[in-house]
Protein backbone atom coordinates (compact mmCIF):
# COMPACT_ATOMS: atom_id res chain seq x y z
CA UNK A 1 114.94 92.22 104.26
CA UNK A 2 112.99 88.53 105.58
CA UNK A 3 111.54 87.29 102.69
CA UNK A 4 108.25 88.78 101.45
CA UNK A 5 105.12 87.20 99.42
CA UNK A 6 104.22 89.52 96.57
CA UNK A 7 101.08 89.34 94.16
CA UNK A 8 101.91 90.65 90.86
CA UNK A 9 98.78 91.64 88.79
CA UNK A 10 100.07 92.57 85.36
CA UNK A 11 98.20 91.39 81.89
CA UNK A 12 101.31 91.04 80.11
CA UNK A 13 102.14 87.19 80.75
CA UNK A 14 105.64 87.33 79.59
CA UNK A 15 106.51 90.28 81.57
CA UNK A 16 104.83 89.12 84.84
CA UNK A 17 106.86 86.09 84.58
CA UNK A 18 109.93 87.38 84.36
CA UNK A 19 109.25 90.16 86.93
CA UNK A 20 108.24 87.20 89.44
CA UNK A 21 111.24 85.08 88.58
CA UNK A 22 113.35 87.84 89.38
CA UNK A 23 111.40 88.60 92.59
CA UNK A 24 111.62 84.74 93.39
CA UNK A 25 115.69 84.73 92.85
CA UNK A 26 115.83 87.92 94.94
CA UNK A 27 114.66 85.23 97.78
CA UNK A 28 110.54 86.12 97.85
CA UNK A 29 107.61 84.59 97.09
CA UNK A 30 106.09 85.79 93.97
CA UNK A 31 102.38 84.70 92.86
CA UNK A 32 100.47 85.90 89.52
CA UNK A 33 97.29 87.15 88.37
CA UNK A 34 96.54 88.23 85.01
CA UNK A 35 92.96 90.52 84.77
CA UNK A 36 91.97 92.94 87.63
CA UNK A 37 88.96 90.59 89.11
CA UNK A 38 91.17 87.90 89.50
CA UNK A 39 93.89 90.19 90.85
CA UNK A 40 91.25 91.48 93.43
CA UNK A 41 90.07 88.60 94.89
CA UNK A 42 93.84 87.29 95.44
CA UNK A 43 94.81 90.62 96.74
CA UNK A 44 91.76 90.60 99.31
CA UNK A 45 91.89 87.18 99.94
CA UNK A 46 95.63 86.79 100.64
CA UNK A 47 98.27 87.71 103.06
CA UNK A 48 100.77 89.18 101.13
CA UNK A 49 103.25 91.78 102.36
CA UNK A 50 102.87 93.90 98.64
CA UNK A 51 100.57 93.64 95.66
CA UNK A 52 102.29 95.14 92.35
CA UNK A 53 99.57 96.71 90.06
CA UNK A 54 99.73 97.21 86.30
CA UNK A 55 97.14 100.25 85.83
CA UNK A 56 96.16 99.00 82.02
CA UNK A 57 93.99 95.51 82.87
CA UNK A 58 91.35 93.41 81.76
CA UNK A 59 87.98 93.15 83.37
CA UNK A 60 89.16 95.60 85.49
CA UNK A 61 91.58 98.01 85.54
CA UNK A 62 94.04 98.80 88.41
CA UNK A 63 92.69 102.02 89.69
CA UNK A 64 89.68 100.41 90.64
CA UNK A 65 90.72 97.66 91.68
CA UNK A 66 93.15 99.36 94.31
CA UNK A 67 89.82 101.48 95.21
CA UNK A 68 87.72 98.62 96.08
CA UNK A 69 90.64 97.01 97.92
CA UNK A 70 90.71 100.31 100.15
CA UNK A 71 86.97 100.18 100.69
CA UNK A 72 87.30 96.66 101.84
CA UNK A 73 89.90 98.19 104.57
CA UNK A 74 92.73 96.14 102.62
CA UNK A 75 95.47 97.67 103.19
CA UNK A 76 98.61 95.50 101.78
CA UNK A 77 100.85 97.95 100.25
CA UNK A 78 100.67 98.76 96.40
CA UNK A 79 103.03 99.57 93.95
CA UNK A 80 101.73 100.74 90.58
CA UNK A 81 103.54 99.84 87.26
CA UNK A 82 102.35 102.16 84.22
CA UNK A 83 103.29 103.18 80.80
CA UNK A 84 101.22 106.81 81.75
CA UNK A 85 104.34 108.44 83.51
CA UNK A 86 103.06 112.02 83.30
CA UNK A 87 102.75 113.98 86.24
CA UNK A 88 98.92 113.87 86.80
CA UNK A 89 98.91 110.59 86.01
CA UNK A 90 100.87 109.54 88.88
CA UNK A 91 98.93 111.82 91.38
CA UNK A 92 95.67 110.03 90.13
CA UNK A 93 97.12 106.67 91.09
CA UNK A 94 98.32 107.69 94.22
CA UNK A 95 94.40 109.06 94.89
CA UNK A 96 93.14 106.19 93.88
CA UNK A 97 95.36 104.77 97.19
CA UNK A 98 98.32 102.89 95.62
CA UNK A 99 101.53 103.60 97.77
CA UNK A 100 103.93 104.25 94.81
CA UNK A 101 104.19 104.53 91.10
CA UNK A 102 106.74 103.35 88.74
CA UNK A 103 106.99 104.15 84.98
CA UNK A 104 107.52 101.51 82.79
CA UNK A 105 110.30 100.73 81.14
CA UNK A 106 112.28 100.51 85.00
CA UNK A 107 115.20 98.73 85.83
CA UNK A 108 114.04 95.50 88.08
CA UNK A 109 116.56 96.65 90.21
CA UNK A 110 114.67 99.63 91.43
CA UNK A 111 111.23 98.14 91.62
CA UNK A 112 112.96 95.53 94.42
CA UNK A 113 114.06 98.34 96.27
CA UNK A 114 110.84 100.01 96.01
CA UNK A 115 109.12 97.05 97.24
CA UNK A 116 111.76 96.07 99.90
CA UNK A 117 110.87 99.92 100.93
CA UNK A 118 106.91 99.37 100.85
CA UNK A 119 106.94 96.13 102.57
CA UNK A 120 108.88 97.20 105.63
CA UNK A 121 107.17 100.25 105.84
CA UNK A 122 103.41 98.84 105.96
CA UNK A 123 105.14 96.35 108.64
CA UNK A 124 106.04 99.14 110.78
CA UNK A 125 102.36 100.90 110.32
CA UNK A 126 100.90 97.52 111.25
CA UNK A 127 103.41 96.84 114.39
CA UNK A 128 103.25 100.96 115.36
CA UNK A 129 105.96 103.26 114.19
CA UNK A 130 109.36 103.70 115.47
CA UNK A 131 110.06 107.34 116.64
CA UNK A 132 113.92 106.62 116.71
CA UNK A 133 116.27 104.81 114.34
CA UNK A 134 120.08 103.60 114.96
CA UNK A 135 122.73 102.89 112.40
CA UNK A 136 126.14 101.79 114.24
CA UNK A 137 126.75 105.04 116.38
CA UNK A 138 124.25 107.23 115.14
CA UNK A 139 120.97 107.93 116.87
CA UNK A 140 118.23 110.37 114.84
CA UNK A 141 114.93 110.55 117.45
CA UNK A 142 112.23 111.86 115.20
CA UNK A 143 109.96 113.28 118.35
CA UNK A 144 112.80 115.77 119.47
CA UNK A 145 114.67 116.11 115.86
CA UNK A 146 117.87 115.33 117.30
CA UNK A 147 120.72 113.48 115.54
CA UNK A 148 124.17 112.10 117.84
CA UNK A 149 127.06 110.35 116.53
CA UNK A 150 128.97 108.89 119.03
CA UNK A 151 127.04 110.73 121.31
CA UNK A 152 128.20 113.99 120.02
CA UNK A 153 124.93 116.38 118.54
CA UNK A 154 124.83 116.83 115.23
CA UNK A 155 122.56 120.10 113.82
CA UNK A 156 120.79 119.85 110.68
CA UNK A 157 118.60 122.11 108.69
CA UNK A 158 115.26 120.61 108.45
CA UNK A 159 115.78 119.62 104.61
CA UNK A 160 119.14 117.65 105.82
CA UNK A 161 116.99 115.67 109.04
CA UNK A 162 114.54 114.73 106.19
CA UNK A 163 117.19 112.70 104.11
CA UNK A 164 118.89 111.24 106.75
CA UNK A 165 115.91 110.10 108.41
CA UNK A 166 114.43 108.77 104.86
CA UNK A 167 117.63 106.97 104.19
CA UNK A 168 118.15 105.43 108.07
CA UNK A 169 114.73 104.13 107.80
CA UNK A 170 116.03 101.76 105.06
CA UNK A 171 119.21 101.16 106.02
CA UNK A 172 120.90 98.64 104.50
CA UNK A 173 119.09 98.89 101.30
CA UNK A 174 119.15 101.20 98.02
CA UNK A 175 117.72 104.17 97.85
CA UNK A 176 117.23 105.71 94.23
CA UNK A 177 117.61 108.92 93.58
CA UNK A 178 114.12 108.61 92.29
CA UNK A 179 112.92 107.73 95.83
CA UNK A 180 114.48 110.46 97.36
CA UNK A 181 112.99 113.12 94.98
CA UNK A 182 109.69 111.78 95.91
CA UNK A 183 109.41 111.26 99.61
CA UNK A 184 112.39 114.25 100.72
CA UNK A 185 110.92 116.49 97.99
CA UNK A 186 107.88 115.73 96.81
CA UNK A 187 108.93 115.68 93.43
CA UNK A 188 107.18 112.86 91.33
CA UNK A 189 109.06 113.99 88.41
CA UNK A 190 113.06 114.29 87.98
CA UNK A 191 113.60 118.20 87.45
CA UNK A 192 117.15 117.76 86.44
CA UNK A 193 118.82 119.01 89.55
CA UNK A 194 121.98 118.27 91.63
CA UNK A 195 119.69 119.29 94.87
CA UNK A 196 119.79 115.19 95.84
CA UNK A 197 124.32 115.53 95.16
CA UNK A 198 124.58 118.74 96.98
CA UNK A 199 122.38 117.90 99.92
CA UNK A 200 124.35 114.20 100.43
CA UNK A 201 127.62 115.39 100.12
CA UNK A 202 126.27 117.96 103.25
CA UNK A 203 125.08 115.30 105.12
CA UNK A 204 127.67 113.35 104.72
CA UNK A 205 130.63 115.97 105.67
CA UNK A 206 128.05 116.37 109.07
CA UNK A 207 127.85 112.82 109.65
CA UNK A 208 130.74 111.01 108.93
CA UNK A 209 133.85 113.95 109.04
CA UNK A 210 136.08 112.84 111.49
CA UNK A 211 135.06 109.33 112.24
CA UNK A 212 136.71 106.68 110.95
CA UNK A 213 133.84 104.25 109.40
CA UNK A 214 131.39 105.65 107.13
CA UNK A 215 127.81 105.75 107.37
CA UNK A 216 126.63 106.99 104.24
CA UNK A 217 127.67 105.12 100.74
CA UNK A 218 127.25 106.02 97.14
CA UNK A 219 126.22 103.23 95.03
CA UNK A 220 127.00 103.64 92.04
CA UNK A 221 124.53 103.99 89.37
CA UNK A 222 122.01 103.12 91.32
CA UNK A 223 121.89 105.70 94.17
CA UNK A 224 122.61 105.82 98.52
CA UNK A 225 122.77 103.56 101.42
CA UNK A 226 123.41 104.15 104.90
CA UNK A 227 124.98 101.23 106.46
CA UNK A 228 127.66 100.56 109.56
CA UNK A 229 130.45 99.83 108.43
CA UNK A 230 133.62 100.49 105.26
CA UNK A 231 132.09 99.21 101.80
């Protein structure tokens, strides 16, 4: 993904400095604030492409400052870091209109894809979003649900159209297994279930049986990518 400019608002000095360091080597711009007020008037003030929220803040804390960021029609994507990982405690952040929540302690590794996710999706909202996606040979239009491979149909149940369609939209990137249970499934909790296993290896005997490049890729221990192209 082009290179993004990212606020990070966390308290912790020594943990906001390494998160933007490692933002910064991933090839993006990375600036700090370290109490909400300051945080907020960055955020509104600035033209950044994601603003990464600790909820626990000084002066004020992150749920209201992502609130009065929404009332002043802000809306930069946000990503919420927290300690508070239980269910409700997510669904309150995501009220309170951040875009995603992460529990701390998470690998950097995921956060970057979550924010590589983020950004390119509030691009899209801005620029008016696509209503067909290709990868190589395949073509998924999301107005008439159809899927072709080499301009062969492909049926899928409606569960199977909602992966592939989650996982073409970032193509190229890493999608955690995380990610998946929370915008295929609505889960914002792991339930200890194969479901995300089964339903890819479906997919990918549909998509990619019989040709002679695959689409779909296991990365291991970290999660899927769909990409043109052998690994």
């Amino acid at each position: 993904m082009a290179d993004m400019r990212i606020l990070i608002i966390e308290d912790d000095r020594e943990g906001s400095a390494y998160v933007a360091k490692a933002f910064r080597e991933a090839g993006h711009a990375a600036d700090q604030a370290h109490d909400g007020l300051d945080g907020y008037a960055m955020a509104r003030d600035g033209d950044y492409d994601l603003v990464v929220v600790d909820r626990m803040l000084p002066k004020l804390d992150g749920l209201s400052l992502i609130r009065s960021l929404r009332e002043q029609k802000v809306d930069t994507p946000v990503l919420i870091l927290s300690a508070l990982g239980q269910v409700d405690d997510r669904v309150k952040g995501l009220r309170a209109g951040g875009d995603d929540y992460l529990t701390k302690p998470y690998a950097f590794s995921e956060l970057l894809a979550r924010a590589e996710v983020l950004a390119r999706r509030g691009s899209g909202t801005r620029g008016g979003e696509a209503t067909s996606f290709t990868v190589g040979d395949l073509v998924l239009d999301r107005l008439s649900h159809r899927v072709t491979r080499a301009g062969q149909d492909i049926p899928l149940q409606p569960r199977e159209f909602r992966l592939l369609e989650y996982l073409v939209r970032h193509a190229g990137q890493v999608v955690t297994r995380t990610m998946l249970l929370e915008h295929v499934w609505d889960y914002h909790f792991d339930p200890q279930t194969n479901v995300i296993d089964v339903h890819v290896s479906r997919l990918r005997a549909k998509i990619d049986k019989g040709h002679d490049r695959p689409l779909i890729h296991t990365v291991r221990g970290a999660g899927y990518m769909v990409r043109d192209g052998a690994r």
